[in-house]
PDB file of N, CA and C in Angstrom:
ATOM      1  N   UNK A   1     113.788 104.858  75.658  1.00  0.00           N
ATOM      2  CA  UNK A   1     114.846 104.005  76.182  1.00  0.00           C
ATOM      3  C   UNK A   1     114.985 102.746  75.344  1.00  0.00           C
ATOM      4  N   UNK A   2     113.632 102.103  74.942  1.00  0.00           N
ATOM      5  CA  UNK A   2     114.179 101.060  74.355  1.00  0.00           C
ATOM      6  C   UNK A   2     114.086 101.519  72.659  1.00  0.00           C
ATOM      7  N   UNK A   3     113.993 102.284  72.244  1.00  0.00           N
ATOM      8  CA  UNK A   3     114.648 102.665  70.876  1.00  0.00           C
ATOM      9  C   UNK A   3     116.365 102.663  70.668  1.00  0.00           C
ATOM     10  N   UNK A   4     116.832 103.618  71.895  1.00  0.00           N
ATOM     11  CA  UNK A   4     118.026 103.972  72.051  1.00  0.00           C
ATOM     12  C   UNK A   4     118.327 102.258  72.112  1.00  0.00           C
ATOM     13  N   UNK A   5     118.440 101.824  73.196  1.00  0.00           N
ATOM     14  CA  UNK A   5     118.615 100.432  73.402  1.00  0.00           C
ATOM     15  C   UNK A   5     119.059  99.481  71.769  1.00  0.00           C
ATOM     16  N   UNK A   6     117.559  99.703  71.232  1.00  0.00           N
ATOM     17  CA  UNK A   6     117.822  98.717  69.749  1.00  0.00           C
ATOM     18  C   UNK A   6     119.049  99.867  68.779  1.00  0.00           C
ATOM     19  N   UNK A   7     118.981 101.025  68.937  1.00  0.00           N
ATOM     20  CA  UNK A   7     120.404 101.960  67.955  1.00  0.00           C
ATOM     21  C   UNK A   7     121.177 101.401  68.590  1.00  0.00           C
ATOM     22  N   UNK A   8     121.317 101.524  69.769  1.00  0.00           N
ATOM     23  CA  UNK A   8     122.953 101.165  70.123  1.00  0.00           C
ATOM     24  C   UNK A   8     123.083  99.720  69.811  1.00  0.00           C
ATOM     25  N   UNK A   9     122.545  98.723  69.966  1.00  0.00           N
ATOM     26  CA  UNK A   9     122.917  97.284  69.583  1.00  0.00           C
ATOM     27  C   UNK A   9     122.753  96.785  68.425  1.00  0.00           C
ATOM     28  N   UNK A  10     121.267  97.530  67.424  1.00  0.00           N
ATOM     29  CA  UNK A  10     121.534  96.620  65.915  1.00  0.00           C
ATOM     30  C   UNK A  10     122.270  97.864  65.088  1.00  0.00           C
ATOM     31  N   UNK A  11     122.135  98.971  65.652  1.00  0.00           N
ATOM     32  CA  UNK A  11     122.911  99.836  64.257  1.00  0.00           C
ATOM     33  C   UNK A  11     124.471 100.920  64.870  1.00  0.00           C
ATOM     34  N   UNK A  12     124.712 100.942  66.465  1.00  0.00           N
ATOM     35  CA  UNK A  12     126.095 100.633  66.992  1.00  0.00           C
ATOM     36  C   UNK A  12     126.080 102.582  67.099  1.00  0.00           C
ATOM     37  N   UNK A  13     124.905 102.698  67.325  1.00  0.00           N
ATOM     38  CA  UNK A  13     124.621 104.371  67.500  1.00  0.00           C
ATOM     39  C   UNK A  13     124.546 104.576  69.360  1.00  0.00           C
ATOM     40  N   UNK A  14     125.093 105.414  69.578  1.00  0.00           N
ATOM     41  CA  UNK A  14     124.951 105.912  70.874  1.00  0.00           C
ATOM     42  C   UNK A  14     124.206 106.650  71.843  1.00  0.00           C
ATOM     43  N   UNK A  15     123.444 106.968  71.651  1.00  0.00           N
ATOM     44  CA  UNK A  15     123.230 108.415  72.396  1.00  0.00           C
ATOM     45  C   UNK A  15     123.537 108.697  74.145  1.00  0.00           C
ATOM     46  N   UNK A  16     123.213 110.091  74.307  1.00  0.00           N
ATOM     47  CA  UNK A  16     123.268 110.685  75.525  1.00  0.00           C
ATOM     48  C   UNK A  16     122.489 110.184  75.875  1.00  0.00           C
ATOM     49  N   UNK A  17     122.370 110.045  77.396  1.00  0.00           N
ATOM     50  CA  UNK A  17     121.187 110.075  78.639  1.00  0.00           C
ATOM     51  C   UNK A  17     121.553 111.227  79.171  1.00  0.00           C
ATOM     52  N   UNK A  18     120.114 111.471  79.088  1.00  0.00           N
ATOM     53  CA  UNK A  18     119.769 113.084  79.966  1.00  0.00           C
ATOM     54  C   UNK A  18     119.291 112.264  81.289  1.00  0.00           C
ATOM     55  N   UNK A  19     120.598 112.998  82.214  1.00  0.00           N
ATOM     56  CA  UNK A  19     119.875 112.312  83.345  1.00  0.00           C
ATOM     57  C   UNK A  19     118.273 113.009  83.955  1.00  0.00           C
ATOM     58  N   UNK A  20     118.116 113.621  83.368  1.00  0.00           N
ATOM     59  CA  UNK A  20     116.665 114.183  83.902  1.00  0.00           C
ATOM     60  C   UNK A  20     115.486 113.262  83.349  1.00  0.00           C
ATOM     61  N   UNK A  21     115.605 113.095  81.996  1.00  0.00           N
ATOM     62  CA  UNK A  21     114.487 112.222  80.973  1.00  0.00           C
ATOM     63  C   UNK A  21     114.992 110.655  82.237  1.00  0.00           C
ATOM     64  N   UNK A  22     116.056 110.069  82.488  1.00  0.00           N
ATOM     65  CA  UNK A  22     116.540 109.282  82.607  1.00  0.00           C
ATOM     66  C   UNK A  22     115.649 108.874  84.481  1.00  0.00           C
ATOM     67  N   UNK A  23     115.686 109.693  85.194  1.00  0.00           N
ATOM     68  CA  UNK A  23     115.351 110.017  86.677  1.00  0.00           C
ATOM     69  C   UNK A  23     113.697 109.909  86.181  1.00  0.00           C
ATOM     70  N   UNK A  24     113.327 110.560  85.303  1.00  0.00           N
ATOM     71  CA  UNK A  24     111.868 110.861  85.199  1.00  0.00           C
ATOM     72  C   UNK A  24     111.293 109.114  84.618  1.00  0.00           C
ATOM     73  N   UNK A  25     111.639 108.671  84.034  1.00  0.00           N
ATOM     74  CA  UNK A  25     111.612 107.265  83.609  1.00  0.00           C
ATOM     75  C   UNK A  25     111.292 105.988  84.496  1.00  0.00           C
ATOM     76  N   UNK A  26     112.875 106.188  85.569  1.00  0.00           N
ATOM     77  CA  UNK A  26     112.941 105.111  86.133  1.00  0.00           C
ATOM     78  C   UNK A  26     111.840 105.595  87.754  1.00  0.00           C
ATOM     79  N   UNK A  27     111.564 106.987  87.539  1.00  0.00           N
ATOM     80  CA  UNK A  27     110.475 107.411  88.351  1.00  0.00           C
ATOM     81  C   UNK A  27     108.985 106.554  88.100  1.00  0.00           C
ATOM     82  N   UNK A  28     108.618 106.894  86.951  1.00  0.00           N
ATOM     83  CA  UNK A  28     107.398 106.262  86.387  1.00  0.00           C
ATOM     84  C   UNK A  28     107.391 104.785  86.690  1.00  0.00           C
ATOM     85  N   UNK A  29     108.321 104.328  86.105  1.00  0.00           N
ATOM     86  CA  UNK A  29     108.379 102.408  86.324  1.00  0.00           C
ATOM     87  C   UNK A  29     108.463 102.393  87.677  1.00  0.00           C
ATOM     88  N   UNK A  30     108.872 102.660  88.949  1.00  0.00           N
ATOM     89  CA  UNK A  30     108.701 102.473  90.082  1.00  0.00           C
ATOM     90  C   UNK A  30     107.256 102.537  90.396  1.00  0.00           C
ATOM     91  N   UNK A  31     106.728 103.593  90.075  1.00  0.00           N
ATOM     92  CA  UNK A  31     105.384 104.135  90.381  1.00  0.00           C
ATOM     93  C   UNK A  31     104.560 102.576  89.398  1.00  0.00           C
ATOM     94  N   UNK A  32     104.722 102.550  88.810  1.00  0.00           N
ATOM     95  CA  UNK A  32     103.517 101.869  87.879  1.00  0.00           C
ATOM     96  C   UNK A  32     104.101 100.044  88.380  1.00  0.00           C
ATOM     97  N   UNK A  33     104.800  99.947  89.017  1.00  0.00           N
ATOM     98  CA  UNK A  33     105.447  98.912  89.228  1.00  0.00           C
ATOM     99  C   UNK A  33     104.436  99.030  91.130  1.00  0.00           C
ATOM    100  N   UNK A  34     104.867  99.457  91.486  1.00  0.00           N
ATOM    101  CA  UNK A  34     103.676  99.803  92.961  1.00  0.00           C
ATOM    102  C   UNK A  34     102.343  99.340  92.864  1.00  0.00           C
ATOM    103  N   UNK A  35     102.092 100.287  91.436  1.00  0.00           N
ATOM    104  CA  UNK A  35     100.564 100.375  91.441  1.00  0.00           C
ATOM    105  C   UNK A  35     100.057  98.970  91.102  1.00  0.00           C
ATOM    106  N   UNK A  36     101.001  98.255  89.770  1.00  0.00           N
ATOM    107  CA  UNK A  36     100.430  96.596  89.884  1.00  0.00           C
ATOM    108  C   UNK A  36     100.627  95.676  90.964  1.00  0.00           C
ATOM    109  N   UNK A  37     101.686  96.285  91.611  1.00  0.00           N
ATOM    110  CA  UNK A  37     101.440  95.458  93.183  1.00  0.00           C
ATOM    111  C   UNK A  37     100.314  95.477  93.690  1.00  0.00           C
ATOM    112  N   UNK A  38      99.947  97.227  93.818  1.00  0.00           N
ATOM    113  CA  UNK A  38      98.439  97.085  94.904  1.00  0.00           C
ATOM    114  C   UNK A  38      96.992  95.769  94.081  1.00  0.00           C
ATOM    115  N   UNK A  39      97.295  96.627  92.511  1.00  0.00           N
ATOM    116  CA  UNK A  39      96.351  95.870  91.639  1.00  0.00           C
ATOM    117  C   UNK A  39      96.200  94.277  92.101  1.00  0.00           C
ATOM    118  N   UNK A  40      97.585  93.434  92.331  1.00  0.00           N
ATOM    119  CA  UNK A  40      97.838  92.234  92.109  1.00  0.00           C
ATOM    120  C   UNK A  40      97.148  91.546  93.563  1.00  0.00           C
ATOM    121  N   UNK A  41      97.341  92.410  94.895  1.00  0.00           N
ATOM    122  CA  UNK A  41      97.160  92.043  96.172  1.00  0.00           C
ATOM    123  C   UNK A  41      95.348  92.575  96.022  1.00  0.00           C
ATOM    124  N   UNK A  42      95.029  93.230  95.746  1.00  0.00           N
ATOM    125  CA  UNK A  42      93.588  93.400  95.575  1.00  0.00           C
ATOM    126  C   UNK A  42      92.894  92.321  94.774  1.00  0.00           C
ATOM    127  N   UNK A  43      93.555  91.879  93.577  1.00  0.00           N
ATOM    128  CA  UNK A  43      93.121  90.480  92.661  1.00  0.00           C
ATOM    129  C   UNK A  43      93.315  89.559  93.144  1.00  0.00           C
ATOM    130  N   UNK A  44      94.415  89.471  94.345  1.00  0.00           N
ATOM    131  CA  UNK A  44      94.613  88.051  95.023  1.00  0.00           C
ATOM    132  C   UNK A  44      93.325  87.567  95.970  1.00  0.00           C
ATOM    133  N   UNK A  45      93.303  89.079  96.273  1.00  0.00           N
ATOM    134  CA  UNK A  45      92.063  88.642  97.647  1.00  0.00           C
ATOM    135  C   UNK A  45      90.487  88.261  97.096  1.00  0.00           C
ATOM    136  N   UNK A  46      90.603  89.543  95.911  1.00  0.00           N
ATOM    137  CA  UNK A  46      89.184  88.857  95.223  1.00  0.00           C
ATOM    138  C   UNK A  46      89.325  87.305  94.858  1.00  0.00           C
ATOM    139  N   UNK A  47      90.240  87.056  94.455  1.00  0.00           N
ATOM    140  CA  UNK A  47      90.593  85.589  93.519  1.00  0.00           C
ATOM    141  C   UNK A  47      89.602  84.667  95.055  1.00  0.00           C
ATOM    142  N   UNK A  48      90.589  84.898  96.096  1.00  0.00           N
ATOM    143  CA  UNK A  48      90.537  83.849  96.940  1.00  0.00           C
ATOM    144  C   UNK A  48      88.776  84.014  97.692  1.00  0.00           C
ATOM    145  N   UNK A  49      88.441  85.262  97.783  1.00  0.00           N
ATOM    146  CA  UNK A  49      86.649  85.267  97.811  1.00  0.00           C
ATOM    147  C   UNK A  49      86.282  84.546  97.031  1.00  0.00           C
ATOM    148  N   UNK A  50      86.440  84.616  95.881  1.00  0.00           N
ATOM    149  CA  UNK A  50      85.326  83.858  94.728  1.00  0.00           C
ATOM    150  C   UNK A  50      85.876  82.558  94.813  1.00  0.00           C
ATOM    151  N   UNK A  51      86.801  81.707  94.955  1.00  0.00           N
ATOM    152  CA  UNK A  51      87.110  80.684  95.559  1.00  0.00           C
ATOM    153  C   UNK A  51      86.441  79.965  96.911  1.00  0.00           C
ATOM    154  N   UNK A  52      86.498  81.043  97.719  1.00  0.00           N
ATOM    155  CA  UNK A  52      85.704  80.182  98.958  1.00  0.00           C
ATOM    156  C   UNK A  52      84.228  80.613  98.663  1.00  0.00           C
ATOM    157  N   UNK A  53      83.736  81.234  97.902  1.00  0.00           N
ATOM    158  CA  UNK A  53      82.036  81.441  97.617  1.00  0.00           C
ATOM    159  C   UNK A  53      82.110  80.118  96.627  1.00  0.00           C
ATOM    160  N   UNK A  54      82.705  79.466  95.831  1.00  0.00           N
ATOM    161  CA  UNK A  54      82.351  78.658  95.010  1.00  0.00           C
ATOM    162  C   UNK A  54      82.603  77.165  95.605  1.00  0.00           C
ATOM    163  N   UNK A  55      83.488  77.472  96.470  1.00  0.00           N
ATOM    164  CA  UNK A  55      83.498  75.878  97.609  1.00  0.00           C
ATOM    165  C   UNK A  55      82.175  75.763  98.410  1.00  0.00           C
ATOM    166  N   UNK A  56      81.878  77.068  99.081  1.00  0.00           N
ATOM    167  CA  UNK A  56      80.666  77.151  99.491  1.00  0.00           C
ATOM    168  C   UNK A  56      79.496  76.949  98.732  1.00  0.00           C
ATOM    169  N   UNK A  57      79.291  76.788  97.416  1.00  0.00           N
ATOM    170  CA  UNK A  57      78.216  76.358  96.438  1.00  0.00           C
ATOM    171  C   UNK A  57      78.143  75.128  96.534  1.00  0.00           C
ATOM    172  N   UNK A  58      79.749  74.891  96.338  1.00  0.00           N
ATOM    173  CA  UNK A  58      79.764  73.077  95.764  1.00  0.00           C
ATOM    174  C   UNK A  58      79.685  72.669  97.617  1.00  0.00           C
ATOM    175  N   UNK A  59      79.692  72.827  98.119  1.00  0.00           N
ATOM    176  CA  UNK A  59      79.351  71.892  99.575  1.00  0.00           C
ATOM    177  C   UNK A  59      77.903  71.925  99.759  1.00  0.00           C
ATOM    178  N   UNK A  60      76.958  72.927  99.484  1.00  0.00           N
ATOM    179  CA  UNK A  60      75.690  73.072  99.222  1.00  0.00           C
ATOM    180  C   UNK A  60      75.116  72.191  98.192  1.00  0.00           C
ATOM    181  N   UNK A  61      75.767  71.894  97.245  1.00  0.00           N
ATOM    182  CA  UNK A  61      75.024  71.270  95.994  1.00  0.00           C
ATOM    183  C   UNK A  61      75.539  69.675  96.682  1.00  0.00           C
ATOM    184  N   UNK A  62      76.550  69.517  97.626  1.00  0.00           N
ATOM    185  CA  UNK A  62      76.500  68.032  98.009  1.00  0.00           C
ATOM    186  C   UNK A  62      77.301  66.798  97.135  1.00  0.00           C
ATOM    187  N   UNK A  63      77.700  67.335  95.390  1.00  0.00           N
ATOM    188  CA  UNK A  63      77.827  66.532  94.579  1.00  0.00           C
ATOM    189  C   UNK A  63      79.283  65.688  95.091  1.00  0.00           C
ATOM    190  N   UNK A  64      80.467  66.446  95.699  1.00  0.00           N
ATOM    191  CA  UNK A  64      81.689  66.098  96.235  1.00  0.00           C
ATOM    192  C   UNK A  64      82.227  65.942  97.379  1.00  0.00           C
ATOM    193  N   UNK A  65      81.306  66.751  98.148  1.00  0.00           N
ATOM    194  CA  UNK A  65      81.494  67.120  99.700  1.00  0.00           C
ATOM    195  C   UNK A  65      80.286  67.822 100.392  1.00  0.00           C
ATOM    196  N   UNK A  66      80.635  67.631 101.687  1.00  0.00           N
ATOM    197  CA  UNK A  66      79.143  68.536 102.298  1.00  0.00           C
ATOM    198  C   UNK A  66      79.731  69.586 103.029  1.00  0.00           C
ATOM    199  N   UNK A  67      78.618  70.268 104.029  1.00  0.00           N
ATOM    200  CA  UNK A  67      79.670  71.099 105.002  1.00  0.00           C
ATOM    201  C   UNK A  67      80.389  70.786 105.899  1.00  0.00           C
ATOM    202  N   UNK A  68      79.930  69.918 105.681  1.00  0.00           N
ATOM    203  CA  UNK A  68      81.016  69.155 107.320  1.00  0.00           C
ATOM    204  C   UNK A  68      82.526  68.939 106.762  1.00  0.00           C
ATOM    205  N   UNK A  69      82.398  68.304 105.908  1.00  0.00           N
ATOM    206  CA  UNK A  69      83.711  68.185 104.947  1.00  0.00           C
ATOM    207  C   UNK A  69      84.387  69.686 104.977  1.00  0.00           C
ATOM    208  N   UNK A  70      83.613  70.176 104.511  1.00  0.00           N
ATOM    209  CA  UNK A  70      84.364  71.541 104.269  1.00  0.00           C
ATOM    210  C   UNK A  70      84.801  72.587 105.206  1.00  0.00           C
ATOM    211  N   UNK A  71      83.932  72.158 106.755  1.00  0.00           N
ATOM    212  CA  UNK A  71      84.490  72.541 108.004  1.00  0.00           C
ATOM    213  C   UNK A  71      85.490  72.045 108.152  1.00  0.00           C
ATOM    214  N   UNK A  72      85.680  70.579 107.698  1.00  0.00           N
ATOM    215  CA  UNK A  72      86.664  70.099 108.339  1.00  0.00           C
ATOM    216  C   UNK A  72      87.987  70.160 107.880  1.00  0.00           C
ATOM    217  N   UNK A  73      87.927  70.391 106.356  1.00  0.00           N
ATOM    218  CA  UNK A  73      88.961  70.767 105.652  1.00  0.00           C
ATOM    219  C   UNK A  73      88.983  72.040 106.522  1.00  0.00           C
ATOM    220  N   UNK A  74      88.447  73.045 106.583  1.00  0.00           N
ATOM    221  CA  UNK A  74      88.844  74.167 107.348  1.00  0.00           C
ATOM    222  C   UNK A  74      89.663  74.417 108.161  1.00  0.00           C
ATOM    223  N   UNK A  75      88.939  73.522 109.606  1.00  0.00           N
ATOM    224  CA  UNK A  75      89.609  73.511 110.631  1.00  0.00           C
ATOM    225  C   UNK A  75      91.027  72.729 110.811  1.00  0.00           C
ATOM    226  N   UNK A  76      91.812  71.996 109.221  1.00  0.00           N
ATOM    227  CA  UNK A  76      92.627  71.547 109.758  1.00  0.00           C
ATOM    228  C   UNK A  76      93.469  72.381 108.946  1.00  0.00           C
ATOM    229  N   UNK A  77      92.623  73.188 107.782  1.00  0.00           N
ATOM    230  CA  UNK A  77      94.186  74.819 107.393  1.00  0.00           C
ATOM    231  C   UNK A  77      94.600  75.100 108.852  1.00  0.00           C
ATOM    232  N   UNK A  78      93.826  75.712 109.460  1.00  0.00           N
ATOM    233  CA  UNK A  78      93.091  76.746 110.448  1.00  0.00           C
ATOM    234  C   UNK A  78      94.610  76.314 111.438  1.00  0.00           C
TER     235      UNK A  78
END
């Protein structure tokens, strides 16, 4: 598709679409377009674990905040 794409615009060549190659294509990109969704919502959630495990370090180590702080930031997402 994107060969055809660059013929038809830098050298003014045309071709057919087979709507079958064409169906089978925009099949795949749906599918692989899904699948980095799930990927992206699975990386979000890890992201945000290792985020609250590393707030939970730094309230332990005391250097910025303690737990209370960090309850309390909690309870006022919450």
């Amino acid at each position: 598709m994107v060969q055809s794409y660059v013929d038809a615009q830098m050298y003014g060549i045309k071709s057919k679409n087979d709507p079958r190659i064409t169906k089978l294509v925009n099949t795949l990109i749906g599918y692989n377009s899904m699948q980095a969704l799930a990927v992206n919502i699975v990386g979000g959630v890890s992201n945000t674990l290792v985020g609250e495990w590393q707030m939970m370090i730094e309230a332990g180590a005391g250097e910025y905040y303690n737990f209370k702080d960090y309850g309390i930031a909690k309870a006022r997402i919450f």
